[in-house]
Protein backbone atom coordinates (compact mmCIF):
# COMPACT_ATOMS: atom_id res chain seq x y z
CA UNK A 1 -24.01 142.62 197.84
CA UNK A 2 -25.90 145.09 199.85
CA UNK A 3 -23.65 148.23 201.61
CA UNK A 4 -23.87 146.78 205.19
CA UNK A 5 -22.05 143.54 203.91
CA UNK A 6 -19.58 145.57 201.90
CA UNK A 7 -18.86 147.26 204.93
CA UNK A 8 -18.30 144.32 207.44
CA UNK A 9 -16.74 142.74 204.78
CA UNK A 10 -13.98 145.72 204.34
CA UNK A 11 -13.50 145.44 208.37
CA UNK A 12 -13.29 142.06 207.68
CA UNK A 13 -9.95 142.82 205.48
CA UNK A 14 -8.70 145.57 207.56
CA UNK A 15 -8.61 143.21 210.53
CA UNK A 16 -7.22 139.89 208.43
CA UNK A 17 -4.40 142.99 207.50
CA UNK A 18 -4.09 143.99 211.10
CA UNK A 19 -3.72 140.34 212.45
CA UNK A 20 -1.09 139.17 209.72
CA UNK A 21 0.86 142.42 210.25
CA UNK A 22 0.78 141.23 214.36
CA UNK A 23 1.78 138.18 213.42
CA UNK A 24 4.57 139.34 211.66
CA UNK A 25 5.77 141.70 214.00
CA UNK A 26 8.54 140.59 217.05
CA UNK A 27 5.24 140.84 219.69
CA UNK A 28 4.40 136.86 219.37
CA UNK A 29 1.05 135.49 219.56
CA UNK A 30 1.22 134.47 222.45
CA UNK A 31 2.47 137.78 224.17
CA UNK A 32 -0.34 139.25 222.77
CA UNK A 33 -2.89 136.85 224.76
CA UNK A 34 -0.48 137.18 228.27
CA UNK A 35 -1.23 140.92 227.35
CA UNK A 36 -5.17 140.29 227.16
CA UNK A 37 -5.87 138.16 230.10
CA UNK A 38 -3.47 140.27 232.55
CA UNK A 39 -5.18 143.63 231.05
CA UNK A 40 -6.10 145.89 232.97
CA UNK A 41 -5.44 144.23 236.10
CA UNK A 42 -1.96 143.95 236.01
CA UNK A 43 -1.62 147.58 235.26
CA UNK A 44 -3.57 148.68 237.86
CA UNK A 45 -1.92 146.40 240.29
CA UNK A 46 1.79 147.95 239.51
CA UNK A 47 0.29 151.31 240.00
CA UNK A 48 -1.32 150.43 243.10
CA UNK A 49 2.14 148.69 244.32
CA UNK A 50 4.65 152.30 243.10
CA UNK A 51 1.70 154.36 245.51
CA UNK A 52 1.78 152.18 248.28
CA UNK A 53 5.95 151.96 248.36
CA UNK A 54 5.66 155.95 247.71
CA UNK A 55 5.09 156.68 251.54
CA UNK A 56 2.46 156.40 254.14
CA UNK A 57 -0.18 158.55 252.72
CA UNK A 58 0.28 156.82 249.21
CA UNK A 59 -0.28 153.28 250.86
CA UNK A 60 -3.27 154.42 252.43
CA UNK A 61 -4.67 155.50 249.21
CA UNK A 62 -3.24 152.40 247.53
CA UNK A 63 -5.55 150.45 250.46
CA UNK A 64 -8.69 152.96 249.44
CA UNK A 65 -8.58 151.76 246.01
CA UNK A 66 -7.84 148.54 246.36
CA UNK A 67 -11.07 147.96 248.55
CA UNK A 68 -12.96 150.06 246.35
CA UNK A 69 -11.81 148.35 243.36
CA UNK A 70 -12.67 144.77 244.11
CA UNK A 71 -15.86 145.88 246.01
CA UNK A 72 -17.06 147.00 242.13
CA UNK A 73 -19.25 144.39 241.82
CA UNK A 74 -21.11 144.17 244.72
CA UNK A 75 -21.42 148.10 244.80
CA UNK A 76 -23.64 146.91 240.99
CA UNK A 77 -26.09 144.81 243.20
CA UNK A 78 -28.49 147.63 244.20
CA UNK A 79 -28.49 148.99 240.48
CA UNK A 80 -30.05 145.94 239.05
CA UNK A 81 -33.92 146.11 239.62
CA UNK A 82 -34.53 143.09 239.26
CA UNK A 83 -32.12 140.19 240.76
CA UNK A 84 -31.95 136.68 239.35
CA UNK A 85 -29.90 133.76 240.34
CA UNK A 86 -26.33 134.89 238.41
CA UNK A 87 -26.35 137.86 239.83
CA UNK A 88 -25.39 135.83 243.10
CA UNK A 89 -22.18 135.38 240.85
CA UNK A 90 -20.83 139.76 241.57
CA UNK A 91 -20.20 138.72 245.07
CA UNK A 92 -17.95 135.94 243.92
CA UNK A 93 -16.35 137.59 241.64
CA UNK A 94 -15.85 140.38 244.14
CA UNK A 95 -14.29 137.78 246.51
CA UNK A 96 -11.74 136.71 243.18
CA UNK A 97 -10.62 140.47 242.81
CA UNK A 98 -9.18 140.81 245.90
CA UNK A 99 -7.39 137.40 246.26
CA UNK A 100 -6.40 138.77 242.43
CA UNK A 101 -5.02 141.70 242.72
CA UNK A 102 -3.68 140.98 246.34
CA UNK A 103 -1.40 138.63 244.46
CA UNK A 104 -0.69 140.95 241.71
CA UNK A 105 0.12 143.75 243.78
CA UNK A 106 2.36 141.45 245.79
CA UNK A 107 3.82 138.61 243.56
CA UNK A 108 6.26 137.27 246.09
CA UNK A 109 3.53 135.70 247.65
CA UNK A 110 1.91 133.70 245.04
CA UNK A 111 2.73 130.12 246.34
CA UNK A 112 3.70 128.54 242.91
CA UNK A 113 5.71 130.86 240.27
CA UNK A 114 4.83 129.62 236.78
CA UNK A 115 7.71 131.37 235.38
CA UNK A 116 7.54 135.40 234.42
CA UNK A 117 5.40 138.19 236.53
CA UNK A 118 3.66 138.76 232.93
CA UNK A 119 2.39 135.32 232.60
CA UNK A 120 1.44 134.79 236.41
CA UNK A 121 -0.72 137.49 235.77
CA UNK A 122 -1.97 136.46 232.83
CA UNK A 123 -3.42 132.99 234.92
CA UNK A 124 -4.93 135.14 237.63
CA UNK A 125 -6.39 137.82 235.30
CA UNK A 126 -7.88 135.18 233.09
CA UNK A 127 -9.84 133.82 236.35
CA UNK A 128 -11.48 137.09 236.76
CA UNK A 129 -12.06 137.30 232.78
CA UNK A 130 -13.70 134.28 233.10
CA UNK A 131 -16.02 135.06 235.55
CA UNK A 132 -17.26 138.31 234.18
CA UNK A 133 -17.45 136.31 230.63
CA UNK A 134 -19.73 133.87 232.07
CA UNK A 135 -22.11 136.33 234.02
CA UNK A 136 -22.15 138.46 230.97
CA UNK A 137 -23.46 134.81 228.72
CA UNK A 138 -26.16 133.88 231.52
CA UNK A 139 -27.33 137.60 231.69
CA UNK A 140 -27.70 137.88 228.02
CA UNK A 141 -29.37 134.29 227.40
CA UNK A 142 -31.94 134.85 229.73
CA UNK A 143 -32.57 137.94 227.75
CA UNK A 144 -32.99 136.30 224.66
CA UNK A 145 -35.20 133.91 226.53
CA UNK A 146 -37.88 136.52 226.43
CA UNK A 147 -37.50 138.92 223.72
CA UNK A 148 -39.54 139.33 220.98
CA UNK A 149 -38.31 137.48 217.36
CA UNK A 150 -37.45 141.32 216.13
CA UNK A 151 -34.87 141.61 219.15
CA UNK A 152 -33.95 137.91 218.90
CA UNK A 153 -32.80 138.15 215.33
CA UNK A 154 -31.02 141.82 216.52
CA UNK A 155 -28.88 139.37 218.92
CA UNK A 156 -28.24 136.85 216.54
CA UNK A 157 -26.99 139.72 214.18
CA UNK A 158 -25.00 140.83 216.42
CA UNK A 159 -23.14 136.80 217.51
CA UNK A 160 -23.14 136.66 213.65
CA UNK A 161 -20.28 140.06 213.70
CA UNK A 162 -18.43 138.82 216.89
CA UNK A 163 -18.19 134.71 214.98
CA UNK A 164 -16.93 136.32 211.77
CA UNK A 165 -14.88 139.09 213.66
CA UNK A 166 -12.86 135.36 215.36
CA UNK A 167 -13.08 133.60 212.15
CA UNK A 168 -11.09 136.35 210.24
CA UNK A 169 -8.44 136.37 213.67
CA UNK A 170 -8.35 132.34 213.26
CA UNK A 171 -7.24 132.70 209.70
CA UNK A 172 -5.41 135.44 209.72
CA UNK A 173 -3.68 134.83 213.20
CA UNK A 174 -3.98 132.14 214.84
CA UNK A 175 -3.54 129.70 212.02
CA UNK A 176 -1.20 131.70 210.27
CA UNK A 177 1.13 131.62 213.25
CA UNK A 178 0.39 128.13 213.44
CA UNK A 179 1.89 127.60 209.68
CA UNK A 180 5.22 129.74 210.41
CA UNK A 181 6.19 128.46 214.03
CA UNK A 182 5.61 124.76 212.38
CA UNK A 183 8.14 126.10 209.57
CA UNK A 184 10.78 127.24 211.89
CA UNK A 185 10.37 124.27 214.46
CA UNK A 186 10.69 121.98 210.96
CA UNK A 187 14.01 124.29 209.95
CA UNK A 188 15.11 123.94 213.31
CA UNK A 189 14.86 119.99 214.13
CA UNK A 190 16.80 119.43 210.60
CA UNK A 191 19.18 121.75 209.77
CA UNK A 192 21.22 119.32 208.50
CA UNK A 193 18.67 117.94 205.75
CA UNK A 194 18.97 120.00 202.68
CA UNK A 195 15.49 118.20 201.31
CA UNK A 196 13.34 120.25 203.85
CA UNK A 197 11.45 122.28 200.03
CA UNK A 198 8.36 119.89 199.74
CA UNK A 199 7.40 119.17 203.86
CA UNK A 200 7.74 123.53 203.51
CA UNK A 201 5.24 123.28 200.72
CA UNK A 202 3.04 120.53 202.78
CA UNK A 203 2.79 122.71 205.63
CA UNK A 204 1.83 126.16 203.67
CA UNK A 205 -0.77 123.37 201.67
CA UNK A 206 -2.22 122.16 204.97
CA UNK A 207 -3.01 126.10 205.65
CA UNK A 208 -4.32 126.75 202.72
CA UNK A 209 -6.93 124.05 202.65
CA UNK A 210 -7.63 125.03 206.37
CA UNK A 211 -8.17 128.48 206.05
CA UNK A 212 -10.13 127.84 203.07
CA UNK A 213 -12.78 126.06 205.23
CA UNK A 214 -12.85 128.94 207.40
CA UNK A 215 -13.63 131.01 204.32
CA UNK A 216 -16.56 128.82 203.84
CA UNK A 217 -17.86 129.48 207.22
CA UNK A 218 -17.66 133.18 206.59
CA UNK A 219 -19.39 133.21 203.66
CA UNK A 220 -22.30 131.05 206.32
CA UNK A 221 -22.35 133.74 208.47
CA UNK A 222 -22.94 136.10 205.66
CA UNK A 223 -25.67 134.54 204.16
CA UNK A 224 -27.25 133.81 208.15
CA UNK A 225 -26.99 137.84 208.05
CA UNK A 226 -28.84 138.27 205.07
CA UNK A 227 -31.57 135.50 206.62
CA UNK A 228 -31.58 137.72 209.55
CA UNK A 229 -32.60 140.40 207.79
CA UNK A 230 -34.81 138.67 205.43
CA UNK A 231 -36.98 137.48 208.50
CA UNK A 232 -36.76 140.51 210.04
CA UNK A 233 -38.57 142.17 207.14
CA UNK A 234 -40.87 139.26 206.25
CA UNK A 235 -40.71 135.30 207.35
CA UNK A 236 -42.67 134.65 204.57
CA UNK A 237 -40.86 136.13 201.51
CA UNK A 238 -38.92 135.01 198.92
CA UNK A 239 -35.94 136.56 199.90
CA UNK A 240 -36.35 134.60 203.04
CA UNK A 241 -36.77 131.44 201.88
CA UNK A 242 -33.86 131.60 199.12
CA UNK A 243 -31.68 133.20 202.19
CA UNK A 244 -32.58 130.17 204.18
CA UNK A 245 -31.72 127.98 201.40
CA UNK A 246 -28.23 129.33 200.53
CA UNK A 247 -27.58 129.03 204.26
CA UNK A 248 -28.30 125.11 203.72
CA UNK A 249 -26.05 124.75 200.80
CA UNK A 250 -23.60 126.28 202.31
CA UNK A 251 -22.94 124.15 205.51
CA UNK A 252 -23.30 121.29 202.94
CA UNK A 253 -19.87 122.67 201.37
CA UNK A 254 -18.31 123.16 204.65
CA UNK A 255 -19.13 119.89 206.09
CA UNK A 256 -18.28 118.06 202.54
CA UNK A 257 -15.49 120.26 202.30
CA UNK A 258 -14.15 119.29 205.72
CA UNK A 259 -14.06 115.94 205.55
CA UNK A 260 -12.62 115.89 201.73
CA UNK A 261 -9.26 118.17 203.06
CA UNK A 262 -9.13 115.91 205.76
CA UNK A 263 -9.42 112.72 204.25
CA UNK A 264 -7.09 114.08 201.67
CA UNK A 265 -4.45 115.66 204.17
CA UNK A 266 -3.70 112.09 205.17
CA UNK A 267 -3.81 110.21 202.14
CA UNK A 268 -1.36 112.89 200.38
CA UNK A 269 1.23 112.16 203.82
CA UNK A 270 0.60 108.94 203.39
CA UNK A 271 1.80 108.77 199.82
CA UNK A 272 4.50 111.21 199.91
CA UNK A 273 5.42 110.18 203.63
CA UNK A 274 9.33 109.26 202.04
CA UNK A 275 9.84 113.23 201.39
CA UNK A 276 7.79 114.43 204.23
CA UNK A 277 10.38 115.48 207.35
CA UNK A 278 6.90 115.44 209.73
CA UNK A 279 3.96 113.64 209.30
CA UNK A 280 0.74 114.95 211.16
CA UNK A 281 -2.28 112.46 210.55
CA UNK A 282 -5.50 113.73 212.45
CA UNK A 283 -9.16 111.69 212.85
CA UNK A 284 -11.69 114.24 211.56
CA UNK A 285 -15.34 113.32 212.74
CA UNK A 286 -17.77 116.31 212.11
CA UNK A 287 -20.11 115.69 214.34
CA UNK A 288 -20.93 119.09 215.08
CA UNK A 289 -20.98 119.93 211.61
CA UNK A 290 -23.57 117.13 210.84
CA UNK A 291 -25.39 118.64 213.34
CA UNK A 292 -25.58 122.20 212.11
CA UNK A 293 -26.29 121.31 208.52
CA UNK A 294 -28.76 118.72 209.44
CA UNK A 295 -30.33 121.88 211.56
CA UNK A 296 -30.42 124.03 208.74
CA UNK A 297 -32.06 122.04 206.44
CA UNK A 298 -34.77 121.25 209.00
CA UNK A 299 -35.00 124.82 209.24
CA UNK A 300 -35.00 125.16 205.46
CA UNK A 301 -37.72 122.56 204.85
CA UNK A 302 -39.80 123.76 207.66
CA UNK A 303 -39.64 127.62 206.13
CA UNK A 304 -40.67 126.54 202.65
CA UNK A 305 -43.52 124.68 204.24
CA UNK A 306 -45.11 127.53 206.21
CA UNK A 307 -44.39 129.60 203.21
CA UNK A 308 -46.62 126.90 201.16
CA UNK A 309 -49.27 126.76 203.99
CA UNK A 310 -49.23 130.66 203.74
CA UNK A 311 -49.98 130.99 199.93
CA UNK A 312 -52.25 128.90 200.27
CA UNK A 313 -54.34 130.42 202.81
CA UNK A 314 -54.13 133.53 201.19
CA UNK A 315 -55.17 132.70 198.10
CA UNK A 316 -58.57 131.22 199.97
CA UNK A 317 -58.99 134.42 201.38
């Protein structure tokens, strides 16, 4: 293992430590997204509300920033040399700040409550999240769409860190809080069952073989980063091609993988469904999957030929 993918792969452990310690803690999962989508927005918004009820000269400030605020993305119109057809998306997203934060800043006026101040927020600051997400994803595509194979396989390094970066949060979070909020509801709906021991050991199973897919897909990602690299060096080397191949057999396991836990998930309910307190059966169809591994073997096949056509030609020469 080379010292770049010892060091993403220690990140990688410090953040599966820092997600299971959030999950653990009393700030719920989803408290921490309400958190996310109303940030900063929110904030600003309750500091723009304490100025404006501080006196005259506060709310006239509190009106200065507010315009200025919302007007931030039009204001980013005249810095961008060269327009193209999302960038007709600032002005609407200009337009969605102030009916945003107008709300925020008053909340007695949004027409439907959907229960707490934090989570109303939450639903308008996600609108503005994503619009800015989107503009950002048609900005850098069309990027890609042009660069050169050095800076293309730069970007893909860099979607590579951001997919593993969400795997290790799906494991380590998302899934996890999954596993314990199905324990408690399961505690919950039958405290009067003593037998509750093997659907407890079912559930923490069913985890297990999930986040053990996931764990699949990271080692994918690795071996796309050492392809990445390999290419980036030389598209016709070794290191390339065996790079390219491990990538292949490696979305073989996760799609084989897949379908054996779920396949397997349902037969084990269905056999032990007299000692199971919930049953969850699910229809598993990979289709994307099928499509990724049937990409990378294309991909794989395709490599090995141009390397063939290569050493050939050079030996000519």
């Amino acid at each position: 293992m080379h010292s770049k993918e010892k060091t993403l792969l220690i990140f990688l452990l410090a953040l599966a430590v820092c997600a299971v310690i959030l999950v653990l803690s009393p700030v719920t999962a989803s408290g921490f997204v309400v958190f996310i989508l109303s940030f900063p927005y929110m904030h600003i918004a309750n500091g723009l509300r304490a100025l404006s009820l501080s006196g005259v000269a506060g709310n006239v400030v509190a009106i200065a920033l507010y315009i200025s605020l919302c007007m931030t993305p039009i204001w980013l119109l005249p810095l961008i040399k060269r327009k193209k057809p999302e960038d007709a998306m600032l002005p609407l997203i200009s337009i969605v700040l102030f009916i945003v934060m107008y709300y925020m800043i008053n909340p007695g006026f949004i027409p439907i409550s959907h229960g707490t101040a934090s989570i109303e927020g939450a639903l308008l600051g996600g609108v503005v999240h994503s619009l800015i997400f989107s503009y950002g994803v048609i900005r850098i595509l069309r990027l890609t769409i042009f660069a050169s194979s050095h800076t293309l396989g730069q970007y893909m390094a860099v979607v590579l860190h951001v997919v593993c970066i969400l795997l290790v949060f799906t494991i380590f979070g998302m899934q996890l809080s999954q596993m314990l909020d199905a324990l408690q509801s399961v505690a919950n709906g039958n405290s009067g069952n003593p037998q509750l021991g093997f659907t407890r050991v079912f559930i923490m199973f069913r985890y297990v073989a999930g986040a053990a897919i996931h764990v699949i897909h990271v080692a994918i990602v690795f071996a796309a980063l050492r392809l990445v690299a390999a290419f980036s060096c030389d598209k016709y080397s070794h290191d390339t091609l065996n790079a390219a191949r491990l990538v292949s057999k490696l979305c073989v396991v996760s799609l084989v993988a897949g379908v054996v836990v779920a396949v397997g998930v349902n037969l084990l309910q269905l056999v032990f469904i007299r000692r199971l307190a919930v049953v969850d059966t699910s229809l598993h169809i990979p289709v994307m999957s099928m499509i990724c591994v049937l990409s990378a073997l294309l991909m794989t096949r395709y490599m090995a030929e141009s390397k063939e056509l290569k050493d050939e030609n050079d030996q000519i020469v």
